[in-house]
Protein backbone atom coordinates (compact mmCIF):
# COMPACT_ATOMS: atom_id res chain seq x y z
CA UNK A 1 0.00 0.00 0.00
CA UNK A 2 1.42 3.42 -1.25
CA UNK A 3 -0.17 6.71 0.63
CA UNK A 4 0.50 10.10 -0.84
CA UNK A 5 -1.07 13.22 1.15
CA UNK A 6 -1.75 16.47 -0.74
CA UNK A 7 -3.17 19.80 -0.18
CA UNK A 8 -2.20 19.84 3.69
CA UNK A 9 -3.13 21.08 5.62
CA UNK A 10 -6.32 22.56 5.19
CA UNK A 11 -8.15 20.48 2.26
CA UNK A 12 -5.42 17.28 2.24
CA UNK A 13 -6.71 14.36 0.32
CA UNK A 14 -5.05 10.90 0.52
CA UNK A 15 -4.22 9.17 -2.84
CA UNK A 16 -4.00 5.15 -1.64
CA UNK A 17 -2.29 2.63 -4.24
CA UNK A 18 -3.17 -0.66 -3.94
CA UNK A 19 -0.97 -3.62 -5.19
CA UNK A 20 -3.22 -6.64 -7.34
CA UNK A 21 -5.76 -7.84 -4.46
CA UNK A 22 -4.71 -5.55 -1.58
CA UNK A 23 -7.28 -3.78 0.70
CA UNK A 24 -8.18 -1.46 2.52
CA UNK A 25 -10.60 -0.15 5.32
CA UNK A 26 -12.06 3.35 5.46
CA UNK A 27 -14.95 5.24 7.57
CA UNK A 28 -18.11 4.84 5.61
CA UNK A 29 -18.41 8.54 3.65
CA UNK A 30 -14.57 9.19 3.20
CA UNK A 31 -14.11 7.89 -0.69
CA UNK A 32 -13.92 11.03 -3.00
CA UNK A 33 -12.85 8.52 -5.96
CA UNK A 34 -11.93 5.56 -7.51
CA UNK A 35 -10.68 3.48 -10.43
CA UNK A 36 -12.70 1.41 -11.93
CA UNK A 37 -11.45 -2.24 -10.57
CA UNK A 38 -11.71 -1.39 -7.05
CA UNK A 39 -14.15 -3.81 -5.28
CA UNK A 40 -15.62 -2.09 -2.30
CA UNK A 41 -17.34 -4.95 0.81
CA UNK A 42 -19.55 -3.00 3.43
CA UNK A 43 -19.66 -4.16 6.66
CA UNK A 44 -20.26 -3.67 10.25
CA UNK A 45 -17.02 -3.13 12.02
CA UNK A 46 -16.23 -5.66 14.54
CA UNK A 47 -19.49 -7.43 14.15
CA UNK A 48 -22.87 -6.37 14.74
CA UNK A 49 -22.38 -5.70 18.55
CA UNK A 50 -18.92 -4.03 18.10
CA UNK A 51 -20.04 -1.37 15.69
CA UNK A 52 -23.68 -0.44 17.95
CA UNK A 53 -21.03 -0.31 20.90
CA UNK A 54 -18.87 2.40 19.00
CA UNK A 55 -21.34 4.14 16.97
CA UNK A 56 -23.52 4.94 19.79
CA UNK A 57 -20.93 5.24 22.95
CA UNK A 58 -18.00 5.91 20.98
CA UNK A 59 -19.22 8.19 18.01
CA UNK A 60 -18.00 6.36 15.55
CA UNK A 61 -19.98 5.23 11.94
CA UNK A 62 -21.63 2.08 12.06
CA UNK A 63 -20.48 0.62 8.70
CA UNK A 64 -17.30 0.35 7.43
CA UNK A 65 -15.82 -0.02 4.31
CA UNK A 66 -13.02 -2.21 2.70
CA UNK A 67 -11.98 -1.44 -0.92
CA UNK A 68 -9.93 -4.35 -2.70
CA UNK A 69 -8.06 -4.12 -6.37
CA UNK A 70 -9.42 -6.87 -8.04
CA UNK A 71 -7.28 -8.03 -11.31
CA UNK A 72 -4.27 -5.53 -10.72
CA UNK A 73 -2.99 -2.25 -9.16
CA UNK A 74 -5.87 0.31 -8.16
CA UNK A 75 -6.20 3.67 -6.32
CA UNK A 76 -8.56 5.55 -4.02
CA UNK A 77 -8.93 8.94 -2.85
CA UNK A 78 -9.99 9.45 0.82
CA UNK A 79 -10.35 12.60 1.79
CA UNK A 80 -12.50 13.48 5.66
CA UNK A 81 -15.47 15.07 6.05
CA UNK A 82 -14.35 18.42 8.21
CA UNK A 83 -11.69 20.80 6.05
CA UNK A 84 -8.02 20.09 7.82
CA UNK A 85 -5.33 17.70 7.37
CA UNK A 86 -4.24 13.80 7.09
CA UNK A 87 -1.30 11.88 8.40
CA UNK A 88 -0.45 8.57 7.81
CA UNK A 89 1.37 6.23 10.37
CA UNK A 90 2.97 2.55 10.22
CA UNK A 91 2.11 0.71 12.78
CA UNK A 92 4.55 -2.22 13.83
CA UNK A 93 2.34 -4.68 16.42
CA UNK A 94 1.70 -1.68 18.65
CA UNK A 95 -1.66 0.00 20.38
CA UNK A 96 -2.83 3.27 19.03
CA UNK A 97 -5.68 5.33 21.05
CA UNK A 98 -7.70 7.79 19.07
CA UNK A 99 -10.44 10.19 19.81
CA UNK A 100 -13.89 9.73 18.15
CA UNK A 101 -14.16 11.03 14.19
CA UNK A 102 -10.24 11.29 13.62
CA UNK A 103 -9.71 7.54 12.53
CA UNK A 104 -10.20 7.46 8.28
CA UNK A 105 -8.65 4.43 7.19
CA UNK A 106 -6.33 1.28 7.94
CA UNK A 107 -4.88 -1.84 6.40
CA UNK A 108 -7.64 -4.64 7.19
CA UNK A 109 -5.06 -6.77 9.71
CA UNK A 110 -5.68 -3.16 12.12
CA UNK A 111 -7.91 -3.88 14.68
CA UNK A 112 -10.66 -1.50 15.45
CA UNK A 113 -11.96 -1.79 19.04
CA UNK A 114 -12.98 0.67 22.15
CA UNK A 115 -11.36 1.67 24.95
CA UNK A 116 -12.99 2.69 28.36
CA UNK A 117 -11.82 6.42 29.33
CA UNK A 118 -14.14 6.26 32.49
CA UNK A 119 -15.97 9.49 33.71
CA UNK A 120 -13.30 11.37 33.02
CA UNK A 121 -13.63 12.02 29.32
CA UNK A 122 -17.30 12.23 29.65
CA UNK A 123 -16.76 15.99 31.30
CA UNK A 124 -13.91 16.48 29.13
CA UNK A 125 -16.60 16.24 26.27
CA UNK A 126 -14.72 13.74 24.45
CA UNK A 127 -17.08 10.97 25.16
CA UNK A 128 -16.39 7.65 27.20
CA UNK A 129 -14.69 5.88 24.84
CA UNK A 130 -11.60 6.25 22.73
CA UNK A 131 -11.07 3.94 19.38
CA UNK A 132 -8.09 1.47 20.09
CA UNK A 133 -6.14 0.44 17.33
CA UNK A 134 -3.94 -2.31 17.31
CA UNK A 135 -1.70 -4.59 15.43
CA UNK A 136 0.67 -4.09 12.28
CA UNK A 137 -0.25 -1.66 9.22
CA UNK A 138 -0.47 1.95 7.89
CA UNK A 139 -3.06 3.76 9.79
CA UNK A 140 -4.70 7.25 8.20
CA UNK A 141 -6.27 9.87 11.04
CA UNK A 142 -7.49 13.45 10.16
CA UNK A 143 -8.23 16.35 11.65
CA UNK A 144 -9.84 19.38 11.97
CA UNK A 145 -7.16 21.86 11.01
CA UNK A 146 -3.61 20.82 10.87
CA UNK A 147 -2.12 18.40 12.57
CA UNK A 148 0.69 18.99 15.43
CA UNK A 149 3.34 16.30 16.48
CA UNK A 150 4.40 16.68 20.07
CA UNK A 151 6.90 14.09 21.01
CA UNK A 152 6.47 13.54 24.94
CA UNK A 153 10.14 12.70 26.85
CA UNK A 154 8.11 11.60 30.27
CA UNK A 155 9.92 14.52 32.52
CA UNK A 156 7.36 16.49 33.00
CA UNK A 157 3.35 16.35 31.93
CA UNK A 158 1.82 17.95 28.98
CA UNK A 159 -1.29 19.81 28.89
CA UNK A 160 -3.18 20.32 25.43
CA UNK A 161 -7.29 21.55 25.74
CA UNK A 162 -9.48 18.53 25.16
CA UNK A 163 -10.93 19.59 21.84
CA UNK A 164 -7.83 19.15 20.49
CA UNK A 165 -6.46 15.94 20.78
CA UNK A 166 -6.70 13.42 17.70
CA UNK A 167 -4.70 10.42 18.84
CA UNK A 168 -1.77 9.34 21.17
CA UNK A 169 0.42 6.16 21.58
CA UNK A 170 0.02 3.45 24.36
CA UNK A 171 2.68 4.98 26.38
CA UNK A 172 1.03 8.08 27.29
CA UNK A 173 -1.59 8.40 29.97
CA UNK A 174 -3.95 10.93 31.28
CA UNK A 175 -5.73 12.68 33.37
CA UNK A 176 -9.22 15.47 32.91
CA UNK A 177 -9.07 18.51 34.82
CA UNK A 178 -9.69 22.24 35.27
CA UNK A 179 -7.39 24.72 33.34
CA UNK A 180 -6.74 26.78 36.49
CA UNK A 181 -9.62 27.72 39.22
CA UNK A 182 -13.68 27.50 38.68
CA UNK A 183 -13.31 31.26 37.39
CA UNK A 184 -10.47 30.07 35.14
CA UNK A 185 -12.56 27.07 33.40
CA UNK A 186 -15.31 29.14 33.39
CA UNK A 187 -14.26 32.55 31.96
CA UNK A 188 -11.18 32.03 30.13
CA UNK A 189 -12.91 30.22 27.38
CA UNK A 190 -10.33 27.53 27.77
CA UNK A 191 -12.56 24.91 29.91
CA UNK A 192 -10.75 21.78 30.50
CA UNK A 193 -7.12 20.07 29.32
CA UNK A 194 -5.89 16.93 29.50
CA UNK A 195 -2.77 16.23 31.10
CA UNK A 196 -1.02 13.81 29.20
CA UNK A 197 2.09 11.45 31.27
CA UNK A 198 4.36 9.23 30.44
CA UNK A 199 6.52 8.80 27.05
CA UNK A 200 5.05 8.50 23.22
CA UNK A 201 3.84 10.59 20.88
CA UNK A 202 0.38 12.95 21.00
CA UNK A 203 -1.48 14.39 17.69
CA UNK A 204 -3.32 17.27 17.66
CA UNK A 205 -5.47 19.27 15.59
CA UNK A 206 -5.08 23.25 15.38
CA UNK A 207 -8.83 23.68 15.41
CA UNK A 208 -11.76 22.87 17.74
CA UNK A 209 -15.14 21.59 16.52
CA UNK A 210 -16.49 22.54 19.98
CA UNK A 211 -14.66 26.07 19.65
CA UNK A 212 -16.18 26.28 16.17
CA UNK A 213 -19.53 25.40 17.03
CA UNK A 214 -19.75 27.63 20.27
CA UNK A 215 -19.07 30.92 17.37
CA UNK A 216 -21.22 29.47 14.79
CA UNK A 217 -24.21 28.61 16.50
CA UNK A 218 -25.08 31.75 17.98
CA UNK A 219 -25.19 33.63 14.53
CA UNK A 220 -27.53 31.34 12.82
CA UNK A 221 -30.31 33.32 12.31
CA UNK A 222 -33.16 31.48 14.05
CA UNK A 223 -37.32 31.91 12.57
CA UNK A 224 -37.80 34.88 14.14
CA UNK A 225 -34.95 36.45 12.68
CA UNK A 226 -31.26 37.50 14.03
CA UNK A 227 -28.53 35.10 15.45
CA UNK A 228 -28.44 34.66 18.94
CA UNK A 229 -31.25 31.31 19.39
CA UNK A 230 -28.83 29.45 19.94
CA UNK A 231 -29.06 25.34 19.70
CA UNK A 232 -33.20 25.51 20.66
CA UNK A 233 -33.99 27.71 17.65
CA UNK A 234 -31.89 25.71 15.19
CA UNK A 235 -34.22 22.54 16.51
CA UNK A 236 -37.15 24.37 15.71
CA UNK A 237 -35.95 25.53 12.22
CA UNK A 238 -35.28 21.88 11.62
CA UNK A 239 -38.84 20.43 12.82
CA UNK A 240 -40.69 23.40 12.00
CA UNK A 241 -41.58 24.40 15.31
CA UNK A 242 -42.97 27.88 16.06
């Protein structure tokens, strides 16, 4: 399997070259194109009650996707479904943690699986699981924005905001907490980081969803005209509510 990312970091699209019978598995949604002997399989990932598990605790599709070159060498385009960038890693029979809507494709010997984050990412809005990946393989994540290496040495912790993380390697640990004091979370618009421990590497994304939601929703003009309704006035727009 070839991978060749362009346009990073803020449209990148990834051009995947398969060899003669060679697959691989992608997030239902992400194929922008094709040629013409791919072969593309939809399943559930995991089986029936792996995928309910991680679509509906982990935020993750349902189906999957594996595309196989059938009678020769093939390509694919994959491209997410927010604007920002793609990275591709090797994995070498290793454990790689991800946060929910940053995982777009694999090799088909990666296993797919969730991993319990407890209560902790529940309040750090991140939701209470993360997608485990394990095994051998190229794995391709995206973002929202550009994505940011940070290689962490294990002397001292390393705090990133929680909207921001898009994966990190089994080494690292951590922890959910306040930015500073109550006022602090509350009023700096920063709300609360994860402190990452230990030694591996962290990816993160130089944009927010959250952070972009919390400016966009409040200028949607709502039926009774302006911005300001706020998340209740989009709802009624959408039923056609009063």
């Amino acid at each position: 399997m070839q991978i060749d990312i362009r346009y990073q970091p803020s449209y990148s699209l990834a051009i995947v070259g398969l060899g003669a019978e060679e697959s691989v598995q992608a997030e239902s949604g992400a194929m922008v194109s094709m040629s013409s002997n791919i072969e593309i399989k939809t399943g559930m990932k995991g089986g029936v009650l792996g995928a309910i598990t991680r679509s509906v605790l982990g935020g993750e599709t349902l189906f999957a996707n594996t595309f196989t070159s059938r009678g020769g060498a093939g390509e694919i385009t994959l491209a997410p479904s927010l604007p920002g960038d793609i990275t591709a890693l090797t994995m070498r029979d290793e454990t790689l943690y991800v946060q929910s809507g940053s995982f777009l494709a694999s090799a088909p010997e990666v296993n797919l699986d969730l991993q319990w984050g407890g209560a902790r990412t529940f309040f750090g809005s991140e939701g209470l699981f993360l997608l485990r990946a394990t095994g051998s393989g190229p794995v391709i994540l995206c973002s929202y924005g550009a994505i940011h290496k940070v290689t962490i040495d294990g002397t001292r912790p390393y705090i990133v905001d929680t909207g921001h993380v898009v994966a990190f390697t089994q080494g690292l640990g951590f922890d959910v907490r306040k930015v500073g004091g109550w006022k602090s979370t509350l009023l700096s618009g920063e709300g609360l980081v994860c402190e990452f421990r230990g030694q591996g590497d962290l990816y993160l994304q130089t944009r927010s969803t959250q952070a972009f939601l919390s400016w966009l929703i409040p200028r949607i003009p709502t039926r009774s005209g302006g911005g300001g309704g706020g998340p209740s006035g989009i709802l009624g727009n959408i039923l056609g509510g009063d």
